[in-house]
Protein backbone atom coordinates (compact mmCIF):
# COMPACT_ATOMS: atom_id res chain seq x y z
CA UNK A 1 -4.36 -20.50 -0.22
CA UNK A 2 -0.77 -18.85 0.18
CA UNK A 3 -0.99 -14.42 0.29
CA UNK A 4 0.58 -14.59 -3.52
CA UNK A 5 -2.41 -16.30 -4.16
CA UNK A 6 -4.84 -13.96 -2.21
CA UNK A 7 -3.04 -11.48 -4.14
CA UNK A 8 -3.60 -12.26 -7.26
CA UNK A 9 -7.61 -13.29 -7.05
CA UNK A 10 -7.74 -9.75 -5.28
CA UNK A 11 -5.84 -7.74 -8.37
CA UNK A 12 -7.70 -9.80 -10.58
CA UNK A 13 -11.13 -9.14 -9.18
CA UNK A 14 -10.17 -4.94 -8.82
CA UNK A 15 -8.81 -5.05 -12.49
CA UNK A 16 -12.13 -7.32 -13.62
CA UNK A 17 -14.62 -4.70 -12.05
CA UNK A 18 -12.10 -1.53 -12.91
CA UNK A 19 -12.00 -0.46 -9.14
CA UNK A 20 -9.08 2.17 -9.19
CA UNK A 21 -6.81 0.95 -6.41
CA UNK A 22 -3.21 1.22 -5.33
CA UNK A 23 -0.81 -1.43 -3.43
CA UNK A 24 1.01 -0.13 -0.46
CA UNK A 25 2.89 -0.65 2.42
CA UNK A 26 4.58 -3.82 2.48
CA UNK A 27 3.89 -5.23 -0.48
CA UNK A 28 5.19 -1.91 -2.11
CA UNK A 29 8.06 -1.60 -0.42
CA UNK A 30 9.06 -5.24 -1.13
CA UNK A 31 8.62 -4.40 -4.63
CA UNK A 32 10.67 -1.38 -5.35
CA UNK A 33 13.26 -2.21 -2.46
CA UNK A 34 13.73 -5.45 -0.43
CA UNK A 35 11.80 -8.32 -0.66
CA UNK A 36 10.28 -9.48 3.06
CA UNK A 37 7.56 -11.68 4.12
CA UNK A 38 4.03 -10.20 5.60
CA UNK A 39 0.82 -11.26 6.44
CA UNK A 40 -1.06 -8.84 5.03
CA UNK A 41 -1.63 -6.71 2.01
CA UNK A 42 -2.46 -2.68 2.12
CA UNK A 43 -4.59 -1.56 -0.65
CA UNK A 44 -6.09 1.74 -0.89
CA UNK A 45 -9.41 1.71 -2.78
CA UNK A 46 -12.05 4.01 -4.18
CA UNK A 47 -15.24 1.58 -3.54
CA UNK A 48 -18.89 2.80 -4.52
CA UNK A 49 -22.12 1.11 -4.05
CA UNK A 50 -21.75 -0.88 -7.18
CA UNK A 51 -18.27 -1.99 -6.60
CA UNK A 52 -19.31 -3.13 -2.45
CA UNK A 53 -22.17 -5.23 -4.02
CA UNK A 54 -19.48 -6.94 -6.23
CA UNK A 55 -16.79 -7.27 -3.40
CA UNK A 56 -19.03 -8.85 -1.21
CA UNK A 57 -20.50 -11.45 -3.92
CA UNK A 58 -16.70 -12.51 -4.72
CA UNK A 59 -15.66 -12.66 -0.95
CA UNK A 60 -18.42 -13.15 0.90
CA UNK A 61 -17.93 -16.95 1.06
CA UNK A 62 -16.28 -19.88 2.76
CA UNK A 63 -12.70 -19.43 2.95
CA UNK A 64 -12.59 -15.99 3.65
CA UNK A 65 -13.83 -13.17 6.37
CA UNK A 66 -15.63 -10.55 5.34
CA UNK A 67 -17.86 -8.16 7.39
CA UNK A 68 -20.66 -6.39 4.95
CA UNK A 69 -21.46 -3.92 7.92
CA UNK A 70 -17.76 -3.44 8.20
CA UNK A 71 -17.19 -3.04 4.65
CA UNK A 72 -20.16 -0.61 4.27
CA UNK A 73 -19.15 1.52 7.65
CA UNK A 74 -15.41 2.00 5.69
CA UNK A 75 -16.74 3.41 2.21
CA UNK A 76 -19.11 5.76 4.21
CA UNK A 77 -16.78 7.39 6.46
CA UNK A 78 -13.75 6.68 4.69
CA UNK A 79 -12.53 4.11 6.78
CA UNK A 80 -10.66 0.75 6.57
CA UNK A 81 -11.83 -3.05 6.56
CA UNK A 82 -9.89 -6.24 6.41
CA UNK A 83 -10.74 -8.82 4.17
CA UNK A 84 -8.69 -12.42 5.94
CA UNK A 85 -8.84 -15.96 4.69
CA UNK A 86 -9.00 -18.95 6.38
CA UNK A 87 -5.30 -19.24 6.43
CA UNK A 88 -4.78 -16.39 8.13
CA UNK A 89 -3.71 -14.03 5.84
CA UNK A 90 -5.01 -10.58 5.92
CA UNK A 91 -5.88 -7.15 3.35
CA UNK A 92 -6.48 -4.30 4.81
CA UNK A 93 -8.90 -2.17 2.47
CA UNK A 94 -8.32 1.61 3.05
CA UNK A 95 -10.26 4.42 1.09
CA UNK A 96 -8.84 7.21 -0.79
CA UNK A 97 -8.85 9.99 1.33
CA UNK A 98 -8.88 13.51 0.28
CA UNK A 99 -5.65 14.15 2.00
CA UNK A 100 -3.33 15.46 -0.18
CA UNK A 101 -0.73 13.14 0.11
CA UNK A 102 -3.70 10.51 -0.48
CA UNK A 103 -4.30 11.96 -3.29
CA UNK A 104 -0.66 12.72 -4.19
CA UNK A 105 0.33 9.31 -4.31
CA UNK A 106 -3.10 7.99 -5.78
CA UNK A 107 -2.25 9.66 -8.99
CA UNK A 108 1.08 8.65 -9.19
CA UNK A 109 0.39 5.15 -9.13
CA UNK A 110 2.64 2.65 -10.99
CA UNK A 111 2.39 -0.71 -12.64
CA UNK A 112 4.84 -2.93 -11.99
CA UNK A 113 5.42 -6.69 -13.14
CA UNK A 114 5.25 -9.36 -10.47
CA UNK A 115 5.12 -12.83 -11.31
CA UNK A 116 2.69 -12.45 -14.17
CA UNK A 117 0.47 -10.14 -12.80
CA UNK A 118 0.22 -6.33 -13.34
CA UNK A 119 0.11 -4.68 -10.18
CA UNK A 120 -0.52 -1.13 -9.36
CA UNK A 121 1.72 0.43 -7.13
CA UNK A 122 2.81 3.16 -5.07
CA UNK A 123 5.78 5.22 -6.39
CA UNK A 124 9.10 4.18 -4.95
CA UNK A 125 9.15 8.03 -3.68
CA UNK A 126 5.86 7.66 -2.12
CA UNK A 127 6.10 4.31 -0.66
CA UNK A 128 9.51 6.04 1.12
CA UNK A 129 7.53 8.67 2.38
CA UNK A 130 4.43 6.66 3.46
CA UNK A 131 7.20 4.60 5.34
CA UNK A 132 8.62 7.36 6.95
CA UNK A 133 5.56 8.47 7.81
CA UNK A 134 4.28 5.46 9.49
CA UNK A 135 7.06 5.55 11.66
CA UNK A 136 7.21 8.88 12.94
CA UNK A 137 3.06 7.64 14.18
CA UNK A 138 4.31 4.10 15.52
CA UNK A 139 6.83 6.03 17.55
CA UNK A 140 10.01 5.06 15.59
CA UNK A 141 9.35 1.68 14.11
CA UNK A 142 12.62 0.51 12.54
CA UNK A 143 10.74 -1.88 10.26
CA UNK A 144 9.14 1.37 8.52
CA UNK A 145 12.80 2.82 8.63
CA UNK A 146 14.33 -0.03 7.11
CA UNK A 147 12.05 -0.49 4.95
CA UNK A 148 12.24 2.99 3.40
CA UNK A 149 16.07 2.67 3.76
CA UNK A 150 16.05 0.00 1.03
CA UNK A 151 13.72 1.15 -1.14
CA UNK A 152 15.71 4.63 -1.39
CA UNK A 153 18.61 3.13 -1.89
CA UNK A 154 18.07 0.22 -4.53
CA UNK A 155 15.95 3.23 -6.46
CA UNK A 156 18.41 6.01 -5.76
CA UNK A 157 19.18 6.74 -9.63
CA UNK A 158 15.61 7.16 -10.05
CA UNK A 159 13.96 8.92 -7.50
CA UNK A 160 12.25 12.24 -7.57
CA UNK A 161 14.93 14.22 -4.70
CA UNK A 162 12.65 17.22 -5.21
CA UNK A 163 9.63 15.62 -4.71
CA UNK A 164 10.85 13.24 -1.95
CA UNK A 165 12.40 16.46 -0.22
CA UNK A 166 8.84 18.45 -0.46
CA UNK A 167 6.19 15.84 1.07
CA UNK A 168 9.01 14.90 3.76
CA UNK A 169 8.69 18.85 5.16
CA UNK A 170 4.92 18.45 4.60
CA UNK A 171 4.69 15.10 6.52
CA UNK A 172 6.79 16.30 9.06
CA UNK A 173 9.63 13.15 8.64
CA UNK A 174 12.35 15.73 6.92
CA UNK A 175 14.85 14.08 10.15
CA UNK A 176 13.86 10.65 8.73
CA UNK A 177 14.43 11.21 5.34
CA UNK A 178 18.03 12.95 5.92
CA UNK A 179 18.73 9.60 8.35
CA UNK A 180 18.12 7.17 5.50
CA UNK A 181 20.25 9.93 3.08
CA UNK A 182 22.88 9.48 5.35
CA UNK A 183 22.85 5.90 5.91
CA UNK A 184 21.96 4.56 2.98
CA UNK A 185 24.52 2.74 0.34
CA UNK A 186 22.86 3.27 -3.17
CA UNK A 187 23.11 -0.31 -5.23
């Protein structure tokens, strides 16, 4: 099974059993910028008991990893838990935090058409920031940077400046944000 396809029985099963749920990180970024390979698939979830029962009884099965005490640790302390198949390829299940920004860019989710499947998305604004953010934690990661760089500038027309400009001071990435302003070469 190739990650598309992990993809897609993952969107179908969260759209099947209406788990709200937003696509992040790479696969975001990708989307509203420049497509680039990855192993693994961010998703930010809002699990309860009925919707853990149902996760498990989909991927708790041969081809696939999937911890249950893992799984149940995440949705209790609003943790994370990976969900990998036997190829290797990797989601990463975060809950919805009630960090602002969390819940900033939770309700500003998009859909967005990828090869026949709906997919809901972070804002091109907030998959920039998330970026951003990321990198100022890693220490500077350049793939973050980059990957914010060409998001902001294939989107440029359409971004939120105001909104971008806001959550950068609040995430503390306001030097990040004016690099990629200054570097980047709108399309």
């Amino acid at each position: 099974m190739s990650q598309q396809e992990l993809l897609a029985k993952l969107v179908h099963f969260l759209n099947a059993e209406q788990i709200p749920y937003l696509l992040t990180g790479s696969v975001a970024s990708s989307l509203h910028g420049e497509p680039r390979s990855t192993h693994d698939v961010d998703v930010i979830v809002v699990l309860d008991a009925n919707s853990v029962t149902q996760l498990l009884k989909k991927f708790q099965r041969p081809g696939y990893y999937l911890d249950e005490m893992c799984v149940r640790e995440a949705v209790e302390k609003g943790g994370m838990f990976n969900l990998i198949s036997a190829e290797g390829d990797k989601i990463d299940f975060w809950m919805l935090t009630p960090d602002p920004f969390d819940q900033s860019r939770f309700a500003r989710r998009t859909i967005v058409d990828f090869m026949g499947m709906q997919l809901t998305v972070s804002s091109p604004e907030d998959t920039i920031l998330a970026k951003l953010y990321w990198a100022k934690l890693s220490g500077g990661s350049e793939k973050h940077v980059h990957d914010s760089l060409r998001v902001y500038e294939v989107q440029y027309g359409h971004l939120d400046l105001e909104y971008l400009q806001d959550w950068a001071r609040r995430l503390s990435v306001e030097e990040l944000l004016i690099r990629i302003r200054t570097e980047a070469e709108p399309i």
